[in-house]
PDB file of N, CA and C in Angstrom:
ATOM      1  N   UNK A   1       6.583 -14.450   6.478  1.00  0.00           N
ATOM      2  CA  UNK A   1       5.304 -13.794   6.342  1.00  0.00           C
ATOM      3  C   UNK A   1       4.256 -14.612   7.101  1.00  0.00           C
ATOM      4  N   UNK A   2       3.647 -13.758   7.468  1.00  0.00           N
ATOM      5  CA  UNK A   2       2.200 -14.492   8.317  1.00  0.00           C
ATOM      6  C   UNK A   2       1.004 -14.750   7.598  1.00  0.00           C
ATOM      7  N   UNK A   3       0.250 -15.520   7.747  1.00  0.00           N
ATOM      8  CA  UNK A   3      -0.561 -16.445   7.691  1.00  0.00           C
ATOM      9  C   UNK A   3      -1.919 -16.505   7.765  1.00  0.00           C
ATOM     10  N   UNK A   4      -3.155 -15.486   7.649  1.00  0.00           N
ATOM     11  CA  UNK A   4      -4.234 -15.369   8.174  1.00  0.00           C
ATOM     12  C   UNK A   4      -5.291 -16.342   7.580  1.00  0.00           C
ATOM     13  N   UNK A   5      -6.186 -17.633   8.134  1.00  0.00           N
ATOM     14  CA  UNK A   5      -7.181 -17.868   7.749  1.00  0.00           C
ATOM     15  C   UNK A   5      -8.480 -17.456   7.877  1.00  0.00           C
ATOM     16  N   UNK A   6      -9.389 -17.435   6.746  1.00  0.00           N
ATOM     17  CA  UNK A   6     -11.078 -16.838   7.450  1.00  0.00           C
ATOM     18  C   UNK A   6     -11.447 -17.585   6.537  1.00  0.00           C
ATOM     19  N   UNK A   7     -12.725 -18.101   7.023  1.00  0.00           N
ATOM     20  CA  UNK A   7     -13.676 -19.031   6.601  1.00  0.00           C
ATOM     21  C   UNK A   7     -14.711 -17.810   6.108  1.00  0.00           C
ATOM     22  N   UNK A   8     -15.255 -18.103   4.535  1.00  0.00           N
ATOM     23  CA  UNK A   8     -16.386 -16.978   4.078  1.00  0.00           C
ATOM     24  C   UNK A   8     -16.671 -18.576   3.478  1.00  0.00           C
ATOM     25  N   UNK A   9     -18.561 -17.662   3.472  1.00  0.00           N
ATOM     26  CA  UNK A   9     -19.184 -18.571   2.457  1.00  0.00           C
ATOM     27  C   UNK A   9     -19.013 -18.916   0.939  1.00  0.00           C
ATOM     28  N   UNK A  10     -19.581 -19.542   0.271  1.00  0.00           N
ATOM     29  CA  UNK A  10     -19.140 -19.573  -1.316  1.00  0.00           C
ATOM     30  C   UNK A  10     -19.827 -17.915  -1.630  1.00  0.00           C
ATOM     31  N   UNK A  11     -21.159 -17.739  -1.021  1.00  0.00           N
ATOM     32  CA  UNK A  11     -21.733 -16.474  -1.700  1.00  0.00           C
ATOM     33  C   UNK A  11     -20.758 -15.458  -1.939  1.00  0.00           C
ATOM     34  N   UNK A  12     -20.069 -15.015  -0.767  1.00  0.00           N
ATOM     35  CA  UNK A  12     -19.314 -13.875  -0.529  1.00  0.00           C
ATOM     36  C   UNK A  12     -18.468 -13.524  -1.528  1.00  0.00           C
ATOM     37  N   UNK A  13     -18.292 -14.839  -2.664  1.00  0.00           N
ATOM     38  CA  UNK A  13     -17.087 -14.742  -3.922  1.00  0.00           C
ATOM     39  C   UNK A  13     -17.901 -14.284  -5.162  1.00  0.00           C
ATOM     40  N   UNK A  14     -19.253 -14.848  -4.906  1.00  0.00           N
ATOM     41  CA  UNK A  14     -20.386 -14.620  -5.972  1.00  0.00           C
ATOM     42  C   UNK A  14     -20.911 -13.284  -5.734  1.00  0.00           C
ATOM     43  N   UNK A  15     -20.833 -12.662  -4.526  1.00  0.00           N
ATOM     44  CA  UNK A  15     -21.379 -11.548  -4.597  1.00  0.00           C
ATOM     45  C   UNK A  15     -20.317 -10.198  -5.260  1.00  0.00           C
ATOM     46  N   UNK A  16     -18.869 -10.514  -5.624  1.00  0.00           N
ATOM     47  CA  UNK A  16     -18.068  -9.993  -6.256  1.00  0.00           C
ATOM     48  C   UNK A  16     -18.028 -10.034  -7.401  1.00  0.00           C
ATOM     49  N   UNK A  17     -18.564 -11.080  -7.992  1.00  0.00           N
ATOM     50  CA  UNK A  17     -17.653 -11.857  -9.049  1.00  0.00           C
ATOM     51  C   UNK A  17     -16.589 -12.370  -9.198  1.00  0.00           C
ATOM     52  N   UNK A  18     -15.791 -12.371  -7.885  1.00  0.00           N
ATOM     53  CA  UNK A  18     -14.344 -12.619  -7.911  1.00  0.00           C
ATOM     54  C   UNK A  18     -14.077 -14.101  -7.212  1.00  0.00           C
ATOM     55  N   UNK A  19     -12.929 -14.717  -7.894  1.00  0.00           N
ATOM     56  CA  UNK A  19     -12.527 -16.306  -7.356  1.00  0.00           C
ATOM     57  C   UNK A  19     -11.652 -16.076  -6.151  1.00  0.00           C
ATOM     58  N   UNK A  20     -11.826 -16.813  -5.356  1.00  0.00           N
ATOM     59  CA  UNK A  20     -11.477 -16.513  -3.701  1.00  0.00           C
ATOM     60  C   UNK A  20      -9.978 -15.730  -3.888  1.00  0.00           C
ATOM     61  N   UNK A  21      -9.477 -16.223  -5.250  1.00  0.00           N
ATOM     62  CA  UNK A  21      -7.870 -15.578  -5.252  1.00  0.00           C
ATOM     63  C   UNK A  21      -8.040 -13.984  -5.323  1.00  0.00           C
ATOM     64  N   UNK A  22      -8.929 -13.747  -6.136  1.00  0.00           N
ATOM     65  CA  UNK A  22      -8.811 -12.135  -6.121  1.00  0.00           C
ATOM     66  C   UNK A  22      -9.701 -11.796  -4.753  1.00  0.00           C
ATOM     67  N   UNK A  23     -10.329 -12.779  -4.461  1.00  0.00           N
ATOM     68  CA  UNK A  23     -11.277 -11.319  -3.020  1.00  0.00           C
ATOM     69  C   UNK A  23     -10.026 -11.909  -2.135  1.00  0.00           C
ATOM     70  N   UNK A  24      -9.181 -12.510  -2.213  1.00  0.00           N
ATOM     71  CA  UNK A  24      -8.510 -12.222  -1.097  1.00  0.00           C
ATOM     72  C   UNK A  24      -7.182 -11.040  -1.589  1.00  0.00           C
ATOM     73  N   UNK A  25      -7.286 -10.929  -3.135  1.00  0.00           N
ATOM     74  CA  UNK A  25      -6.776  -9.567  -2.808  1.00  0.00           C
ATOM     75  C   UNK A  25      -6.712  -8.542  -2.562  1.00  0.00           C
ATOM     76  N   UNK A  26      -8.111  -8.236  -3.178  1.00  0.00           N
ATOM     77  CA  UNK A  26      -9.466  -7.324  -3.020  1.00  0.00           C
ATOM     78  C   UNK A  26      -9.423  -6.825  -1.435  1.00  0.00           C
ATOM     79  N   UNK A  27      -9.695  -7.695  -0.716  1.00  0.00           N
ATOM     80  CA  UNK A  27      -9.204  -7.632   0.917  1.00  0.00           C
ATOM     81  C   UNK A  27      -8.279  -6.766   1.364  1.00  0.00           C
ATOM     82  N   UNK A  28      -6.785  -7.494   0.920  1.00  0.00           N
ATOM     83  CA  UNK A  28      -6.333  -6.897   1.321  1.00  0.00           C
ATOM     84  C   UNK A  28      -5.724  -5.534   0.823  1.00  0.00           C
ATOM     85  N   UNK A  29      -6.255  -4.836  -0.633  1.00  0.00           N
ATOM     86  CA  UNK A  29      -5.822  -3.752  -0.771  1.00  0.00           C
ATOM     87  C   UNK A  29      -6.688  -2.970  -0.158  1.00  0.00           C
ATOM     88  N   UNK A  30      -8.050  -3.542   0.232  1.00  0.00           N
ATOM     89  CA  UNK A  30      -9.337  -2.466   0.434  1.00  0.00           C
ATOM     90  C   UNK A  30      -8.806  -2.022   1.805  1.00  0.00           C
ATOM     91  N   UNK A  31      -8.785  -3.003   2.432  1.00  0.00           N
ATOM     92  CA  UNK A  31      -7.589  -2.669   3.609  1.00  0.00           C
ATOM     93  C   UNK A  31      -6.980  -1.986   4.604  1.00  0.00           C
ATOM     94  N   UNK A  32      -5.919  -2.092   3.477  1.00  0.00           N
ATOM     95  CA  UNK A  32      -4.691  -0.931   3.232  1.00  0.00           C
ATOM     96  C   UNK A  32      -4.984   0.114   2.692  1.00  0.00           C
ATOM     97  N   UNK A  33      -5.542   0.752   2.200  1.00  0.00           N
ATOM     98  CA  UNK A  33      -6.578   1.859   1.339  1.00  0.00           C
ATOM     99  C   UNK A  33      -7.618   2.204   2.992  1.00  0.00           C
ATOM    100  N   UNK A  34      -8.111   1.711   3.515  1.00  0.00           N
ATOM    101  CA  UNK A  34      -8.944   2.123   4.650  1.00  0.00           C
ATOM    102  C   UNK A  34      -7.638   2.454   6.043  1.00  0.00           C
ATOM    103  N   UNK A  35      -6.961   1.423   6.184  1.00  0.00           N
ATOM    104  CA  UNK A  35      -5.545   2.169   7.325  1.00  0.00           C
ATOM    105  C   UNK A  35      -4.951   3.357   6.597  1.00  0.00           C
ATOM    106  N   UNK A  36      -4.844   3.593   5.538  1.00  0.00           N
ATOM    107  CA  UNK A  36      -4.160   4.939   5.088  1.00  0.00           C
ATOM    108  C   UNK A  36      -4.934   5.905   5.148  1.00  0.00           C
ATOM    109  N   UNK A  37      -6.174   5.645   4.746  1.00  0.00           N
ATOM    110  CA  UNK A  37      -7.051   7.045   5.352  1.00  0.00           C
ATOM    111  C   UNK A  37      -7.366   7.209   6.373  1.00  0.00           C
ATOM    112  N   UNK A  38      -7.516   6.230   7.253  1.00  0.00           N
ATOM    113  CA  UNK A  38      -7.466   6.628   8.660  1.00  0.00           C
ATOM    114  C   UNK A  38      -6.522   7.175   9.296  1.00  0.00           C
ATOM    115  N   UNK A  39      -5.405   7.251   8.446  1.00  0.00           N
ATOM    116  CA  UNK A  39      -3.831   7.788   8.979  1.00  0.00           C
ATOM    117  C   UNK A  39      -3.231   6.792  10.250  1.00  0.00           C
ATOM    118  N   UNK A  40      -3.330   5.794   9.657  1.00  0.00           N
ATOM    119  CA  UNK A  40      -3.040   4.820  10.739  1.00  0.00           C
ATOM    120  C   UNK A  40      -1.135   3.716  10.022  1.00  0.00           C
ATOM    121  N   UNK A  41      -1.538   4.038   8.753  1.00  0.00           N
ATOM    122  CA  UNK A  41      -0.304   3.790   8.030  1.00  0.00           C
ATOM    123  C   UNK A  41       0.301   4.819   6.782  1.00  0.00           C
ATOM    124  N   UNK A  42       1.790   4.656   6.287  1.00  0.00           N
ATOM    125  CA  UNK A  42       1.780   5.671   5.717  1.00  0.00           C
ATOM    126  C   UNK A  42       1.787   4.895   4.228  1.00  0.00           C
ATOM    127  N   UNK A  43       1.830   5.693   3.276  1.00  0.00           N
ATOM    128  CA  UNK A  43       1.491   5.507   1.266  1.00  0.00           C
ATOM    129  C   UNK A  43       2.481   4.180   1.178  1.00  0.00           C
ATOM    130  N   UNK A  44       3.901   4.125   1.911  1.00  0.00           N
ATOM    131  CA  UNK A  44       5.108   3.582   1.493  1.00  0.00           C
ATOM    132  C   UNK A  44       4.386   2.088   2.483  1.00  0.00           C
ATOM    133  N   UNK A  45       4.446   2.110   3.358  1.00  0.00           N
ATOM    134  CA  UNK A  45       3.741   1.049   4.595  1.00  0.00           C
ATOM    135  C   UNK A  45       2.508   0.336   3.877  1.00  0.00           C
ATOM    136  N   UNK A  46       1.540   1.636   3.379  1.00  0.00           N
ATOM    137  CA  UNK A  46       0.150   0.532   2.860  1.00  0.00           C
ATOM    138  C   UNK A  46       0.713  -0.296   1.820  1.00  0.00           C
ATOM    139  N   UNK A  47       1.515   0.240   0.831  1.00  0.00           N
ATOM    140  CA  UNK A  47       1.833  -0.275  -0.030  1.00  0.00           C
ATOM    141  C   UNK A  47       2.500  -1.493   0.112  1.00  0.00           C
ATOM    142  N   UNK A  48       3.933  -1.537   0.640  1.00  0.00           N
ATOM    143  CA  UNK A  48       4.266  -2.674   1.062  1.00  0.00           C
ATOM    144  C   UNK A  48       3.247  -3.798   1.585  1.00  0.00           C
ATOM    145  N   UNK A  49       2.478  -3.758   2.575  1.00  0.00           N
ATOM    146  CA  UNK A  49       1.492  -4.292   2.838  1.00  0.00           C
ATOM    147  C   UNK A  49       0.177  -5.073   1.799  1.00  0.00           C
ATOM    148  N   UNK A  50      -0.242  -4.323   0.857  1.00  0.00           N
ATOM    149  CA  UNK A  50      -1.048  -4.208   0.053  1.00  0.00           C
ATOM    150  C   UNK A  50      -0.303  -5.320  -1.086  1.00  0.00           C
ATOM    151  N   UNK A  51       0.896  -5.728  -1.096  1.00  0.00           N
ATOM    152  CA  UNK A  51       1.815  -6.196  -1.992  1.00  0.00           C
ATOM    153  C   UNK A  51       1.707  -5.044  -3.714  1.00  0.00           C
ATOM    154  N   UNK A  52       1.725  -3.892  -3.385  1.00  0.00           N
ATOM    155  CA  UNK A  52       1.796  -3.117  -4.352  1.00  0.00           C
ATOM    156  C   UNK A  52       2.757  -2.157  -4.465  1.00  0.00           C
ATOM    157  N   UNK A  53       3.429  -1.779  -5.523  1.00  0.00           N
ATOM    158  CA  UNK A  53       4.094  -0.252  -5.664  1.00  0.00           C
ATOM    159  C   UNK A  53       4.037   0.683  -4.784  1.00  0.00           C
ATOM    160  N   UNK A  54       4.492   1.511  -4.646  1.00  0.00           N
ATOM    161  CA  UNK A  54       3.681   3.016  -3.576  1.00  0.00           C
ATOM    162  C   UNK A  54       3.004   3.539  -5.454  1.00  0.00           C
ATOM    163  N   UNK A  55       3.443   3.313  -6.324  1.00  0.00           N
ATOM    164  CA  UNK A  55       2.446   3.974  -7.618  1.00  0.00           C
ATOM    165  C   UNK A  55       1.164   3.188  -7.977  1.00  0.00           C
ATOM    166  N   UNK A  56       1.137   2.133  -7.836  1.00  0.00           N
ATOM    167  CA  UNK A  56       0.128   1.050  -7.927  1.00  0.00           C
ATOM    168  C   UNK A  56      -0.641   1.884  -6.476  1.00  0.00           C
ATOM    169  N   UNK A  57      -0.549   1.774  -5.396  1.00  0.00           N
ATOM    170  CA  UNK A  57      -0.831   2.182  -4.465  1.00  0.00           C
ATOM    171  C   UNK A  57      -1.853   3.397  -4.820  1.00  0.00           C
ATOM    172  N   UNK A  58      -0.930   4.414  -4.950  1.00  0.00           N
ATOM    173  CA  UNK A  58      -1.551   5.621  -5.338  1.00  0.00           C
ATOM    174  C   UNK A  58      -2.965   5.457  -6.399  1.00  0.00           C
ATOM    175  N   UNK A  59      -2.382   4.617  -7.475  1.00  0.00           N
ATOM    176  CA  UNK A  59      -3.704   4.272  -8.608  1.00  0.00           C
ATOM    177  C   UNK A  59      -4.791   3.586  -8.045  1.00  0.00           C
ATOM    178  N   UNK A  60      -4.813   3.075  -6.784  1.00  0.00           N
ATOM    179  CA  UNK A  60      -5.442   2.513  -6.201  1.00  0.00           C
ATOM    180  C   UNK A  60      -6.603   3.686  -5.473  1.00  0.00           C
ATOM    181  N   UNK A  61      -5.691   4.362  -4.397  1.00  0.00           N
ATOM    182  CA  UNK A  61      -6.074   5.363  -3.828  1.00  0.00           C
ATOM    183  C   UNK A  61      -7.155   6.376  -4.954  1.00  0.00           C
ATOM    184  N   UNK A  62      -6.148   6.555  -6.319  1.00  0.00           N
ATOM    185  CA  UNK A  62      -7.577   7.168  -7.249  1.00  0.00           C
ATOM    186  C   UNK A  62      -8.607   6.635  -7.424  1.00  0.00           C
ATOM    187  N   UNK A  63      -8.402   5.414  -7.779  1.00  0.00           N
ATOM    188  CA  UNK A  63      -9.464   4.636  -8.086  1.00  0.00           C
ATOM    189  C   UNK A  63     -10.969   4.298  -7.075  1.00  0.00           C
ATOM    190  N   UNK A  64     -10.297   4.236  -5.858  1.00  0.00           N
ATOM    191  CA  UNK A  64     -10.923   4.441  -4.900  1.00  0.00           C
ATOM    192  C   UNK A  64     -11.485   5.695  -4.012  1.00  0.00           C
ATOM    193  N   UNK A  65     -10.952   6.871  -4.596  1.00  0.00           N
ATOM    194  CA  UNK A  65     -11.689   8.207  -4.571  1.00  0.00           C
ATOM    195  C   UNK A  65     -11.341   8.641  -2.942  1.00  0.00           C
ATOM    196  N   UNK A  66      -9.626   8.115  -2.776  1.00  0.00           N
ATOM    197  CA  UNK A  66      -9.161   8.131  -1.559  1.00  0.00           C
ATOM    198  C   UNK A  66      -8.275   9.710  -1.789  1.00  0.00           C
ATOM    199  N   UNK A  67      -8.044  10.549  -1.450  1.00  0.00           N
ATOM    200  CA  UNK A  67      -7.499  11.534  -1.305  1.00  0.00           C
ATOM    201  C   UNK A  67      -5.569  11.035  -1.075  1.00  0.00           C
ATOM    202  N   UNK A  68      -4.625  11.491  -1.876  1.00  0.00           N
ATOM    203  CA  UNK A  68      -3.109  10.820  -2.064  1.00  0.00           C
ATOM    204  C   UNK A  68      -2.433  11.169  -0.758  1.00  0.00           C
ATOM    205  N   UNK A  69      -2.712  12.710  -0.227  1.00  0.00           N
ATOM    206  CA  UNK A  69      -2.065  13.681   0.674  1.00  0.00           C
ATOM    207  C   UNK A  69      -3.081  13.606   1.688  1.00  0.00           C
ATOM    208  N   UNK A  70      -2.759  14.054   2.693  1.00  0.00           N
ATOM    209  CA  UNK A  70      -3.312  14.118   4.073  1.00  0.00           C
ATOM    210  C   UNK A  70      -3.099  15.369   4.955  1.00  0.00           C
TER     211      UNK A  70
END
């Protein structure tokens, strides 16, 4: 697996509420949730990616007021 570093300020964790562990998960489901609606990946792909279920996935996609089907 690969490796990405990014340097954010401390604010950027405070402006979540979240400890760098969750905005970096936060990241990367928001993501994967934005390539799937762009139709740039598919439910099974974001997911893998996203380190989630394709059902976690989907609960995601509700949650986020992302449309499941395309």
């Amino acid at each position: 697996m690969t490796t990405i570093s990014y340097e954010l300020p401390p604010s950027a964790f405070a402006a979540l509420h979240l400890s760098p562990k969750e905005f970096a998960r936060e990241m990367r489901v928001a993501a994967c949730v934005q390539w799937y609606a762009q139709g740039l990946v598919s439910q099974e792909r974001a997911a893998e990616i996203a380190g989630l279920s394709r059902t976690e996935f989907i609960e995601e996609l509700f949650r986020r007021r992302v449309p499941a089907c395309r």
